[in-house]
PDB file of N, CA and C in Angstrom:
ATOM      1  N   UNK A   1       0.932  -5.842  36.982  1.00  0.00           N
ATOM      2  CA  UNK A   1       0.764  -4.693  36.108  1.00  0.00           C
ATOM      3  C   UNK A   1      -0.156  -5.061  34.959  1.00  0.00           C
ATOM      4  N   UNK A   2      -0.879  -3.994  34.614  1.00  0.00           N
ATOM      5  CA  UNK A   2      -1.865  -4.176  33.297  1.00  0.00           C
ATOM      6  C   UNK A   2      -0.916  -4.426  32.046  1.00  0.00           C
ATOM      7  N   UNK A   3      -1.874  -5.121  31.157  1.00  0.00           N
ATOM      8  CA  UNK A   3      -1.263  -5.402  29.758  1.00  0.00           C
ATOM      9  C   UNK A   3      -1.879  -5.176  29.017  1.00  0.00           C
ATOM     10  N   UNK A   4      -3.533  -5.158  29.066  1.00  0.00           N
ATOM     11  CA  UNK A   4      -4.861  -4.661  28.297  1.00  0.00           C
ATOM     12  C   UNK A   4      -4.397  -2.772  28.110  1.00  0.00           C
ATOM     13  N   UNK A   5      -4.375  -2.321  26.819  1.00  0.00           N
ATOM     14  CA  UNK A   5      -4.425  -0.266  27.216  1.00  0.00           C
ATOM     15  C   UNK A   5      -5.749  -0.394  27.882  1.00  0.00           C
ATOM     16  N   UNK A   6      -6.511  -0.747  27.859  1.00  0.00           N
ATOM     17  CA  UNK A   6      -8.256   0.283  28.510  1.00  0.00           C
ATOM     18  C   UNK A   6      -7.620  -0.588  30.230  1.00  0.00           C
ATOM     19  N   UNK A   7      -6.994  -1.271  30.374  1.00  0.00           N
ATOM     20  CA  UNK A   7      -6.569  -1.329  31.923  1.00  0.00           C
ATOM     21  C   UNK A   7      -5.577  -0.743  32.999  1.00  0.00           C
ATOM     22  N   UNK A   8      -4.393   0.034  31.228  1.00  0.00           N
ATOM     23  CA  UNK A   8      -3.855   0.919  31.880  1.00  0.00           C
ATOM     24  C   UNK A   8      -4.952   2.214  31.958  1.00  0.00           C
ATOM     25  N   UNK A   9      -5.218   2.330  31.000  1.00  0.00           N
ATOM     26  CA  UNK A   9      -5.945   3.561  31.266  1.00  0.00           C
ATOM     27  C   UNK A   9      -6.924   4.257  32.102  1.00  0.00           C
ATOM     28  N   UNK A  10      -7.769   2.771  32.870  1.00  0.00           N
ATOM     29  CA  UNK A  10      -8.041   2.858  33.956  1.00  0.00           C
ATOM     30  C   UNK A  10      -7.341   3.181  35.219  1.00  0.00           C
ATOM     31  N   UNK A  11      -6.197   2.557  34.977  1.00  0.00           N
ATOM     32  CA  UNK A  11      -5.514   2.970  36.437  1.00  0.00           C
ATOM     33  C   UNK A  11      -4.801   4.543  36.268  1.00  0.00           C
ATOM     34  N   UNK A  12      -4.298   5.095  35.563  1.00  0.00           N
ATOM     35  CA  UNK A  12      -4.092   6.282  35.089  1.00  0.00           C
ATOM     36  C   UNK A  12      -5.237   7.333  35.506  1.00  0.00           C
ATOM     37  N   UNK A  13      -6.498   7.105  35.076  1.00  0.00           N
ATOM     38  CA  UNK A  13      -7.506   7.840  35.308  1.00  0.00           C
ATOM     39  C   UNK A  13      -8.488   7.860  36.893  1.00  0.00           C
ATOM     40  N   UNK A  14      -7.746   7.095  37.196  1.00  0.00           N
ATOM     41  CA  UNK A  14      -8.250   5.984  39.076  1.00  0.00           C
ATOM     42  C   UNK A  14      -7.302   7.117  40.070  1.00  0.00           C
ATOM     43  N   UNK A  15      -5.974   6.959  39.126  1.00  0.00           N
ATOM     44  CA  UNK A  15      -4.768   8.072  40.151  1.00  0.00           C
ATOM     45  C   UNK A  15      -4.644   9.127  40.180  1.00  0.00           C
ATOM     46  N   UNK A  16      -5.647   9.797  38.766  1.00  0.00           N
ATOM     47  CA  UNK A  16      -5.877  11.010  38.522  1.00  0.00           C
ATOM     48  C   UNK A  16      -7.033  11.488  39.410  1.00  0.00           C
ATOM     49  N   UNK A  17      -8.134  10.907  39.323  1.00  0.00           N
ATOM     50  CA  UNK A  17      -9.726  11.058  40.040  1.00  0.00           C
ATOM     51  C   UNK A  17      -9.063  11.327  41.671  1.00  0.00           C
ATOM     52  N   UNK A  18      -8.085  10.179  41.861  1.00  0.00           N
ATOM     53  CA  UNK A  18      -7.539   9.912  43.130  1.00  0.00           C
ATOM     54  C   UNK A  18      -7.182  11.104  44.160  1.00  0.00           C
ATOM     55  N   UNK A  19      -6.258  11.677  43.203  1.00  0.00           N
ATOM     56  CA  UNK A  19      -5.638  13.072  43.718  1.00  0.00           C
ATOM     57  C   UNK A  19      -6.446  13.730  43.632  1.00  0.00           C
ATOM     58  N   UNK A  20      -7.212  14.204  43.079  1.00  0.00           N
ATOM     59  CA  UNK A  20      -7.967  15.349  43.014  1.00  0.00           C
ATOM     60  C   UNK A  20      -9.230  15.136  44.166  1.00  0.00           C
ATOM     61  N   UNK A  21     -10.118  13.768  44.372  1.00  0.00           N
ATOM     62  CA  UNK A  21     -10.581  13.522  45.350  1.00  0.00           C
ATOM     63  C   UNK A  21     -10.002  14.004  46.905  1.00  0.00           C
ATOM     64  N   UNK A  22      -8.534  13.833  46.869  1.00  0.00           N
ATOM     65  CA  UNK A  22      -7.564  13.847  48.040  1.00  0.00           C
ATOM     66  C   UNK A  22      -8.136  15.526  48.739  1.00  0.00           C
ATOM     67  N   UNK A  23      -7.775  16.314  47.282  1.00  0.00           N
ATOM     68  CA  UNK A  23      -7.978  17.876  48.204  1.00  0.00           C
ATOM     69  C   UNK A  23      -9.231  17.974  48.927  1.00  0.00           C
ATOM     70  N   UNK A  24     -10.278  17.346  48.056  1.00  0.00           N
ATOM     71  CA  UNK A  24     -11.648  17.629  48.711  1.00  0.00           C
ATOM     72  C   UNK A  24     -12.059  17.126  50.850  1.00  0.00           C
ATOM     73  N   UNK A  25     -10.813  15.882  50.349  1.00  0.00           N
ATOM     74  CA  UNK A  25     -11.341  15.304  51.264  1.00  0.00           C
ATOM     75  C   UNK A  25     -10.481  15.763  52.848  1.00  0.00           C
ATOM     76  N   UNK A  26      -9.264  16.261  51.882  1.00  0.00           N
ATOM     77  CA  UNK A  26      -7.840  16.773  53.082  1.00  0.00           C
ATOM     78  C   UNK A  26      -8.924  18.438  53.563  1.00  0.00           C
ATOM     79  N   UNK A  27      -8.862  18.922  52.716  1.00  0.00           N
ATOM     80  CA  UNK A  27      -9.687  20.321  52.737  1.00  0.00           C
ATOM     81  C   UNK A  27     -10.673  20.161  54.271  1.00  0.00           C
ATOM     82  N   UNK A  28     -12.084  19.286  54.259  1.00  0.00           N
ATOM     83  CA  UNK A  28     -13.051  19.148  54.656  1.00  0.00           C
ATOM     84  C   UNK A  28     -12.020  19.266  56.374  1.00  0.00           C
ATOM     85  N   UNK A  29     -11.335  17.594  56.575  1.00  0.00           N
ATOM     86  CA  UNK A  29     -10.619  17.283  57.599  1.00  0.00           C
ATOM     87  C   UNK A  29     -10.069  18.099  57.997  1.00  0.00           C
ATOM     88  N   UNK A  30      -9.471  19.609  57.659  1.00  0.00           N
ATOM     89  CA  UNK A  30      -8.659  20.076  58.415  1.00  0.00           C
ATOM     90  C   UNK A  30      -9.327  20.923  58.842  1.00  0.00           C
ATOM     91  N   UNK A  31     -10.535  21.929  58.369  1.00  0.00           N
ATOM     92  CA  UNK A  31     -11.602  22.713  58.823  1.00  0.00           C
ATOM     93  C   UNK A  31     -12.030  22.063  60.104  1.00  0.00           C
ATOM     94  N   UNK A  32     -12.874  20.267  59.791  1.00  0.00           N
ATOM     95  CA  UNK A  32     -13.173  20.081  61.173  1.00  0.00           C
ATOM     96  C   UNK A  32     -12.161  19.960  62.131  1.00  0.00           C
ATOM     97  N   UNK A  33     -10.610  19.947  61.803  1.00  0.00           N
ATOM     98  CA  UNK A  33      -9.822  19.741  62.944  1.00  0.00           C
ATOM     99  C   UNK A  33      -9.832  20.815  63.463  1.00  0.00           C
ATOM    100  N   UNK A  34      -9.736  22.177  62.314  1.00  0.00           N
ATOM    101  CA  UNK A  34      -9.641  23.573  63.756  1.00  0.00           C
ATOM    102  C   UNK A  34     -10.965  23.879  64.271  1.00  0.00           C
ATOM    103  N   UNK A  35     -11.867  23.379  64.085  1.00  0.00           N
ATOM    104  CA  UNK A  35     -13.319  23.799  64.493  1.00  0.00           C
ATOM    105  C   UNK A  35     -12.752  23.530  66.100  1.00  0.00           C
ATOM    106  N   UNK A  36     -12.988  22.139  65.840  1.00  0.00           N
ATOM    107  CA  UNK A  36     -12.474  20.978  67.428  1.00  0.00           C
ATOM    108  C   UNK A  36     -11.541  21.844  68.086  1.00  0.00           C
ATOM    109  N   UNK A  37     -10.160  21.874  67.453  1.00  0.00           N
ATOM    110  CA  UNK A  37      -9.332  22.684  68.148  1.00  0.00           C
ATOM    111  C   UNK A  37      -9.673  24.444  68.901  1.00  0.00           C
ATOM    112  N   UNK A  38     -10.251  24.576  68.388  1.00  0.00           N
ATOM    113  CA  UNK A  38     -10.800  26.293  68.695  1.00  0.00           C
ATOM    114  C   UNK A  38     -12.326  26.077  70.025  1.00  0.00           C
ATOM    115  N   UNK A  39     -12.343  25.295  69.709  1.00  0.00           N
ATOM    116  CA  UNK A  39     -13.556  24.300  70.572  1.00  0.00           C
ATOM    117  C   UNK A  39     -12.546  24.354  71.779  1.00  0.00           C
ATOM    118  N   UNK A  40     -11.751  23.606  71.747  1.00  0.00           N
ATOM    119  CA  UNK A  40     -10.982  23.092  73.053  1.00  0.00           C
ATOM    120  C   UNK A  40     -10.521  24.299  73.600  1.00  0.00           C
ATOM    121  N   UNK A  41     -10.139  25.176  72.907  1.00  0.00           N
ATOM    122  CA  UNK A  41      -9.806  25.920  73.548  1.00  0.00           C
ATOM    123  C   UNK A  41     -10.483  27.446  74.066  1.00  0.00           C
ATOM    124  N   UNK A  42     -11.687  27.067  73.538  1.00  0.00           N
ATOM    125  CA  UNK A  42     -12.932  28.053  74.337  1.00  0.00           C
ATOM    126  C   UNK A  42     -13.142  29.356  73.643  1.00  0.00           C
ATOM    127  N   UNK A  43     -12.440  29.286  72.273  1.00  0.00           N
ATOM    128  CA  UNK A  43     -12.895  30.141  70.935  1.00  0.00           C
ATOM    129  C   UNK A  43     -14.248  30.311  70.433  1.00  0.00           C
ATOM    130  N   UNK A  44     -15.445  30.259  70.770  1.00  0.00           N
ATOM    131  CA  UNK A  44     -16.502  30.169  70.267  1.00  0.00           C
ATOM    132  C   UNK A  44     -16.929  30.558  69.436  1.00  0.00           C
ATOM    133  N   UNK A  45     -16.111  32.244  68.659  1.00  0.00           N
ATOM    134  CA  UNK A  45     -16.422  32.670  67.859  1.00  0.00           C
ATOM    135  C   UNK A  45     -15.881  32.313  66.537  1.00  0.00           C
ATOM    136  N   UNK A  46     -14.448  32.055  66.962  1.00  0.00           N
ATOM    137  CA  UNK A  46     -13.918  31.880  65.533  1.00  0.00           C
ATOM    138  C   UNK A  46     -14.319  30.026  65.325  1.00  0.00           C
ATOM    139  N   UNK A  47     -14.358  29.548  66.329  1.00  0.00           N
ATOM    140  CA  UNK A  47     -15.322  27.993  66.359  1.00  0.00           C
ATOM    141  C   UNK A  47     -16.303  28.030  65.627  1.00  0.00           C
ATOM    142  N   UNK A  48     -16.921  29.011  65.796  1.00  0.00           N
ATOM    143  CA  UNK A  48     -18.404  29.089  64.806  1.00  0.00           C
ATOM    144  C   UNK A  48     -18.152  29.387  63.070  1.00  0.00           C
ATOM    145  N   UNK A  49     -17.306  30.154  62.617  1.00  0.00           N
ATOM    146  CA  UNK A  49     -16.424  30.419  61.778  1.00  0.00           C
ATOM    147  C   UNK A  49     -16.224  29.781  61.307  1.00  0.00           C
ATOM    148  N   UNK A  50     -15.287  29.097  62.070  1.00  0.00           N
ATOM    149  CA  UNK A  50     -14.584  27.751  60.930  1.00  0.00           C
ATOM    150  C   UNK A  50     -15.603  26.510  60.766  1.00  0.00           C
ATOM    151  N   UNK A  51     -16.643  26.308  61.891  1.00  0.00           N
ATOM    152  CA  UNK A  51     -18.057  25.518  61.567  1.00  0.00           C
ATOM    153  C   UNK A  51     -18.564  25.362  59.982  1.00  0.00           C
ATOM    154  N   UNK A  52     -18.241  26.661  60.378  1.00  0.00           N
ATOM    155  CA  UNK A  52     -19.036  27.107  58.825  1.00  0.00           C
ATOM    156  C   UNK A  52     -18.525  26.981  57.499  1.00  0.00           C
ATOM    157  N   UNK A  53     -16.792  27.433  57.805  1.00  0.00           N
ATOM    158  CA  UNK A  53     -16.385  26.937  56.758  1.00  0.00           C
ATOM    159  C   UNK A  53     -16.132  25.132  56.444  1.00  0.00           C
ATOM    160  N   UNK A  54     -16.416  24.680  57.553  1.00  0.00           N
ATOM    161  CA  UNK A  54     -16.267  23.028  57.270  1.00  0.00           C
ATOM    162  C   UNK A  54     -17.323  22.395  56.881  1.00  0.00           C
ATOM    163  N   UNK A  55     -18.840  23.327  57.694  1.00  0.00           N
ATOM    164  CA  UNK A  55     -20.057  22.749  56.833  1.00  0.00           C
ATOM    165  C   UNK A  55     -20.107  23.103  55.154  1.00  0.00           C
ATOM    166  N   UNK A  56     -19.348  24.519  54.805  1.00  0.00           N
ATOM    167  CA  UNK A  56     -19.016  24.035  53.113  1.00  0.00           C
ATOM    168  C   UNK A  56     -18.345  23.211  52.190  1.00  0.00           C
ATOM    169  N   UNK A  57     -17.508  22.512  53.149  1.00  0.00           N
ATOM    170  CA  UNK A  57     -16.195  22.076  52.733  1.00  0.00           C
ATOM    171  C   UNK A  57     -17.187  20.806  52.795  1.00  0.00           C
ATOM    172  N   UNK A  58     -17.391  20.404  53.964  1.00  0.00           N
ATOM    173  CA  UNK A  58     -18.250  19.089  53.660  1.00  0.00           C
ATOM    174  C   UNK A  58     -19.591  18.981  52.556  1.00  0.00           C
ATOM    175  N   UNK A  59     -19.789  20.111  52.367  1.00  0.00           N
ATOM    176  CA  UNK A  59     -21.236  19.614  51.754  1.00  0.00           C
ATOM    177  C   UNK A  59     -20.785  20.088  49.841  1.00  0.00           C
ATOM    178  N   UNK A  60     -19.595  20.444  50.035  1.00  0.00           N
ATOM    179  CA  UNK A  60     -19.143  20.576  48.470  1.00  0.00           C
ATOM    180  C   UNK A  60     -18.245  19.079  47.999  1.00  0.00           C
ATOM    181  N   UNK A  61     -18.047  18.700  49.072  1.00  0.00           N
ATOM    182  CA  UNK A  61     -17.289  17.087  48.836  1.00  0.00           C
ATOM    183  C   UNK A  61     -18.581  15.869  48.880  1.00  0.00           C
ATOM    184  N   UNK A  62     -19.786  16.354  49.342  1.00  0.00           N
ATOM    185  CA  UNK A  62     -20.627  15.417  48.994  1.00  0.00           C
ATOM    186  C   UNK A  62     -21.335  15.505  47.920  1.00  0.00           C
ATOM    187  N   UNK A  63     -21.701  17.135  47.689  1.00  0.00           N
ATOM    188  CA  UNK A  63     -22.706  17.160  45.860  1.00  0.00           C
ATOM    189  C   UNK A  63     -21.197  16.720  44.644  1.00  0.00           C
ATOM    190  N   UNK A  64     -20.094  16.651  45.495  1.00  0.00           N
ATOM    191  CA  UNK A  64     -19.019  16.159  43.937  1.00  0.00           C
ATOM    192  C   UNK A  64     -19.050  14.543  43.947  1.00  0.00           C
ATOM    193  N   UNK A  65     -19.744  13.936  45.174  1.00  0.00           N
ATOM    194  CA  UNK A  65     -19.244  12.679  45.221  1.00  0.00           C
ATOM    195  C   UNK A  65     -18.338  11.805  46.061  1.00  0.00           C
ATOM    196  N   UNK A  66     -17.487  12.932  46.424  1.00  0.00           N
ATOM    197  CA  UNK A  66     -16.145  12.238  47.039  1.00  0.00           C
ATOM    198  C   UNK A  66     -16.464  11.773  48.033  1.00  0.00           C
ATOM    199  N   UNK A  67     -17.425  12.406  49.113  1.00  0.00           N
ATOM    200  CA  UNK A  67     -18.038  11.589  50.260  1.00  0.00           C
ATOM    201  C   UNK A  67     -19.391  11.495  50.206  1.00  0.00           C
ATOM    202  N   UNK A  68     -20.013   9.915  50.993  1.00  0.00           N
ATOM    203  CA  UNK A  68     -21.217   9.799  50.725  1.00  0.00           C
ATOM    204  C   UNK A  68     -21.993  11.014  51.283  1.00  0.00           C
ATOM    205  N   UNK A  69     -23.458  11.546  50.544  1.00  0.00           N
ATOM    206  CA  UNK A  69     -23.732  12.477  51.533  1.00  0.00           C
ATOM    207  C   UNK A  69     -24.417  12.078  53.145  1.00  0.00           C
ATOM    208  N   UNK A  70     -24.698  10.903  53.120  1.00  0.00           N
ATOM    209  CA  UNK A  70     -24.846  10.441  54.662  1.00  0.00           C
ATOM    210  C   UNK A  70     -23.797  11.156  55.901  1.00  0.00           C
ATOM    211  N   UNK A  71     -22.825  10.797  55.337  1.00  0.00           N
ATOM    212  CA  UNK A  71     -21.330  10.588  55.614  1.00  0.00           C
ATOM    213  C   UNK A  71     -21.227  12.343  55.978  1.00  0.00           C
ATOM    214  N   UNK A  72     -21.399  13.181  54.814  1.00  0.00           N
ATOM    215  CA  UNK A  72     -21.165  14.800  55.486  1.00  0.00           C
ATOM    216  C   UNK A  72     -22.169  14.982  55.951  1.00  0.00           C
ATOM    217  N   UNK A  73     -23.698  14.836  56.234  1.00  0.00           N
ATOM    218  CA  UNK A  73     -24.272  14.864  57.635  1.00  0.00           C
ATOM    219  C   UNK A  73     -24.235  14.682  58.509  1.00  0.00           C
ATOM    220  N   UNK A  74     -23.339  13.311  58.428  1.00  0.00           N
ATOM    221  CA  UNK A  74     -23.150  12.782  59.595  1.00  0.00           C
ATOM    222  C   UNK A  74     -22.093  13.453  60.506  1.00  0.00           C
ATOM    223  N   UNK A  75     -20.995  13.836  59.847  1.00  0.00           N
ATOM    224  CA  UNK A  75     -19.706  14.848  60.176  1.00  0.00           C
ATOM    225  C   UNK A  75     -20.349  16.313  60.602  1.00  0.00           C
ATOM    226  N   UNK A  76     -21.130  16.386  59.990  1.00  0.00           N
ATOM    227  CA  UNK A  76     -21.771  17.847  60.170  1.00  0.00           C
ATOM    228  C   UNK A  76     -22.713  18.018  61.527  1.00  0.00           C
ATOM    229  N   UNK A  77     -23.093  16.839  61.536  1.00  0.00           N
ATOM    230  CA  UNK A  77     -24.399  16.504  62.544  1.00  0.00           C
ATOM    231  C   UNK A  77     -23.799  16.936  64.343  1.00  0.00           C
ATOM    232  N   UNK A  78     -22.124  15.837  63.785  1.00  0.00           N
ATOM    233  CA  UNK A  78     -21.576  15.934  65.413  1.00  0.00           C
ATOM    234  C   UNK A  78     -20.719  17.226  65.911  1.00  0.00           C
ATOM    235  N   UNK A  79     -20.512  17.585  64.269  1.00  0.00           N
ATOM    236  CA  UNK A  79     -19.684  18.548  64.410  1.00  0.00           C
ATOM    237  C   UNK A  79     -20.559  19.636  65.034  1.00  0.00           C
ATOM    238  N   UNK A  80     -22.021  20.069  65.051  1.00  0.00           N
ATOM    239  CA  UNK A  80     -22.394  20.653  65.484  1.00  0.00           C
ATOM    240  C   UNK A  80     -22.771  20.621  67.276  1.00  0.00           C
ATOM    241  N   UNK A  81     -22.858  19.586  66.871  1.00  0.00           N
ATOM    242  CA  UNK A  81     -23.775  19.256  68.686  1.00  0.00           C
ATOM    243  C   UNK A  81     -22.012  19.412  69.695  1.00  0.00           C
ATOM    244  N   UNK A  82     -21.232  19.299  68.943  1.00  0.00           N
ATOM    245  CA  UNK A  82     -20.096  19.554  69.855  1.00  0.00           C
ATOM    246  C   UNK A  82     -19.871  21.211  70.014  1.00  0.00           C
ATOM    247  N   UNK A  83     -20.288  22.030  68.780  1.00  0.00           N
ATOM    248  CA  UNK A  83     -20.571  23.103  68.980  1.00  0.00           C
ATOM    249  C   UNK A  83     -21.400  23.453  70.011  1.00  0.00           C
ATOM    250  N   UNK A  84     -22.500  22.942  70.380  1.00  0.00           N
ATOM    251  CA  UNK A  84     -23.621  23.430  70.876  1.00  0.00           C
ATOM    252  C   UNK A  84     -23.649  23.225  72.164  1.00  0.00           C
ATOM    253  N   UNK A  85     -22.566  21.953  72.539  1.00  0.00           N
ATOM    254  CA  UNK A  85     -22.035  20.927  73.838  1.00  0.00           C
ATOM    255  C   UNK A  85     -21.279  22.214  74.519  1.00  0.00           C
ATOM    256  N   UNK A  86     -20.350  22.913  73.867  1.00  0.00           N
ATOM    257  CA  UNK A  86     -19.858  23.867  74.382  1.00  0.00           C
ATOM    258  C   UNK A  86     -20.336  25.354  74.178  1.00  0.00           C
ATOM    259  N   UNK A  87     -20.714  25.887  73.511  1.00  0.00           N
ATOM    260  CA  UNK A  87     -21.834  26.759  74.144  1.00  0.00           C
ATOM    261  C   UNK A  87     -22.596  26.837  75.495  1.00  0.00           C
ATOM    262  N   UNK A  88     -23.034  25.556  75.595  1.00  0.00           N
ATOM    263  CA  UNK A  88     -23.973  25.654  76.427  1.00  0.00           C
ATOM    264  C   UNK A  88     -22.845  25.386  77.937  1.00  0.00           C
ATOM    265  N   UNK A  89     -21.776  24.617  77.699  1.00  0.00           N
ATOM    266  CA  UNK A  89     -20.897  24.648  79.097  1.00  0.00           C
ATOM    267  C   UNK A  89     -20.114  25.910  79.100  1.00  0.00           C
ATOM    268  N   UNK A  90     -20.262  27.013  78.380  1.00  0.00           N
ATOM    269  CA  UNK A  90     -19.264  28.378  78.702  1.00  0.00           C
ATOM    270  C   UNK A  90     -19.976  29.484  79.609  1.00  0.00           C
TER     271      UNK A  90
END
């Protein structure tokens, strides 16, 4: 445990940043999970939908920081071509 205050106060402000990082990042993950899921199950429309809402979700967690923006292209990148993977097999 800290004994310095500016070391508690770091960790205080680390657990605070922490949580609040959490929604951005829980948020993003569960969009791409129903994308996938609506995917699997041959939803295309509302697949496209929730695409969309996950390409915001990702690209508002990268201009805050929380993920690199490599990182939500990169999520975005596959997330699409799996879109496009099934399109093209329906």
């Amino acid at each position: 445990m800290a004994n310095i205050q500016s070391a508690k106060k770091r960790i205080r402000q680390t657990q605070k940043r922490t949580a609040h990082n959490r929604t951005y990042i829980s948020t993003a993950r569960t969009y791409v999970k129903r994308t996938r899921q609506l995917l699997a199950d041959g939803k295309l429309d509302e697949a496209q939908a929730a695409a969309n809402l996950a390409y915001k979700t990702l690209d508002k967690a990268a201009r805050k920081n929380v993920i690199h923006p490599r990182n939500a292209a990169r999520r975005k990148g596959r997330l699409m071509a799996a879109l496009e993977h099934a399109r093209q097999n329906s």
